[in-house]
C-alpha atoms as a PDB file:
ATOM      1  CA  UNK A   1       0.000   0.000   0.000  1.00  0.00           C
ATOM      2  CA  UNK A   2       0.560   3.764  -0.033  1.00  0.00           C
ATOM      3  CA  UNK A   3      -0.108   6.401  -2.744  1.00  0.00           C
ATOM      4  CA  UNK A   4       1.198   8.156  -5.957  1.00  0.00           C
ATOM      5  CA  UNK A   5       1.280  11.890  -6.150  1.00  0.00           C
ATOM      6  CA  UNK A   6       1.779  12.762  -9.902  1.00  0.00           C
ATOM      7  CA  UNK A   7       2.053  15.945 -12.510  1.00  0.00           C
ATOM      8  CA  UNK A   8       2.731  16.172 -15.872  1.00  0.00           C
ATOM      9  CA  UNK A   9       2.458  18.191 -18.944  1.00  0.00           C
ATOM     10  CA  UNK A  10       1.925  17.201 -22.386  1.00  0.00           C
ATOM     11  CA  UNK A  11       2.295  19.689 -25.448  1.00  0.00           C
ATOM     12  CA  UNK A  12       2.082  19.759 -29.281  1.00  0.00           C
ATOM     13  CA  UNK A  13       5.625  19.848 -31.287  1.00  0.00           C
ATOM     14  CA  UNK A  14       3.734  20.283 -34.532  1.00  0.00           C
ATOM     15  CA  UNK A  15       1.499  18.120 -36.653  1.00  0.00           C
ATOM     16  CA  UNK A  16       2.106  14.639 -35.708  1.00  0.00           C
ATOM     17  CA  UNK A  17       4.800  15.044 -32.974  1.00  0.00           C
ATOM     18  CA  UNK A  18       4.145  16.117 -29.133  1.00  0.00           C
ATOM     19  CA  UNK A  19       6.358  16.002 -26.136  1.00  0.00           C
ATOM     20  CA  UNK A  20       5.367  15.027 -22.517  1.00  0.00           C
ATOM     21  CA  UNK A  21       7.348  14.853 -18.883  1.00  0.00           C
ATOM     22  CA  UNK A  22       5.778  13.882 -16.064  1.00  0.00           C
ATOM     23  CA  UNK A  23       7.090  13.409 -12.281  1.00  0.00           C
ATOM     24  CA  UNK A  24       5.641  11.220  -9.613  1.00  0.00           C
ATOM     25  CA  UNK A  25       6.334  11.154  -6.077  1.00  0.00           C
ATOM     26  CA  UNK A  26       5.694   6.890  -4.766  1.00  0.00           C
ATOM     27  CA  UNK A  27       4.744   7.021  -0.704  1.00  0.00           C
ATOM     28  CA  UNK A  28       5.620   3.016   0.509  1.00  0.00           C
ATOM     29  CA  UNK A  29       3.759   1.975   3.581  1.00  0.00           C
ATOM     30  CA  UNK A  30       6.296   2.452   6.428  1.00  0.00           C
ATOM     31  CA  UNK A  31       7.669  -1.478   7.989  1.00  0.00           C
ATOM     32  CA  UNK A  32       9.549  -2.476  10.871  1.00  0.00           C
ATOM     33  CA  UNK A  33      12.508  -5.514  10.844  1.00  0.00           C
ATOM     34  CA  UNK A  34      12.463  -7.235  14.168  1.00  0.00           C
ATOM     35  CA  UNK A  35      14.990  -9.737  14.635  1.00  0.00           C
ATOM     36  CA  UNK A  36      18.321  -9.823  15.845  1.00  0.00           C
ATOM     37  CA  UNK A  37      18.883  -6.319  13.852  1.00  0.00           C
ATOM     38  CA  UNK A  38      15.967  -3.792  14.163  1.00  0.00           C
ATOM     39  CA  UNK A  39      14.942  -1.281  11.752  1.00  0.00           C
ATOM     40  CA  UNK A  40      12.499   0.783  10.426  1.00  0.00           C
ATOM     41  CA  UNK A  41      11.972   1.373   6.750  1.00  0.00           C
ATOM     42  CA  UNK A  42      10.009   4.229   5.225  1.00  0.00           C
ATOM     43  CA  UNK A  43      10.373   3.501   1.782  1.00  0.00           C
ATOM     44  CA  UNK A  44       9.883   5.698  -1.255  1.00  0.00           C
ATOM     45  CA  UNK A  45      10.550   6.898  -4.715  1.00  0.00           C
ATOM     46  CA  UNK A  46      10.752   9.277  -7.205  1.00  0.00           C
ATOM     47  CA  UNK A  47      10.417   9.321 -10.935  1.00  0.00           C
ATOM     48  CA  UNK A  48      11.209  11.592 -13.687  1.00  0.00           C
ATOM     49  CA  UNK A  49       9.632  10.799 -17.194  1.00  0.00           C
ATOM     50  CA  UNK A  50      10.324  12.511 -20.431  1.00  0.00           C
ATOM     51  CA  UNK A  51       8.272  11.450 -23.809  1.00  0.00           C
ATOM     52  CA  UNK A  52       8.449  12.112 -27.109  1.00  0.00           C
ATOM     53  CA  UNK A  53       5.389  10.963 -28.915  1.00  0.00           C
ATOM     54  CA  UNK A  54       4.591  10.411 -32.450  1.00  0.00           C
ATOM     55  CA  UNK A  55       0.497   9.910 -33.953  1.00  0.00           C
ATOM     56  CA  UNK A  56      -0.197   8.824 -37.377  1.00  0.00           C
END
């Protein structure tokens, strides 16, 4: 579990070209390691996206 926080653009390059980027922030749920080490893990990402699209 956890959630995706996301924004992105996408514009026109010209007739049958367009360009997108788009960057997401990932929230992991948060989990503890019991044993004979302990820790706890708040996990999480982020990505960076860049598109170049081409329609027929």
């Amino acid at each position: 579990g956890g959630y995706n926080l996301g924004i992105g653009v996408e514009v026109p390059l010209n007739k049958n070209f367009s360009g997108r980027i788009e960057y997401d922030y990932i929230k992991y749920d948060s989990f503890n390691n019991n044993g004979n080490v302990s820790s706890s893990n708040s996990p999480s990402d982020n990505l960076g996206l860049a598109s170049l699209l081409y329609r027929f």
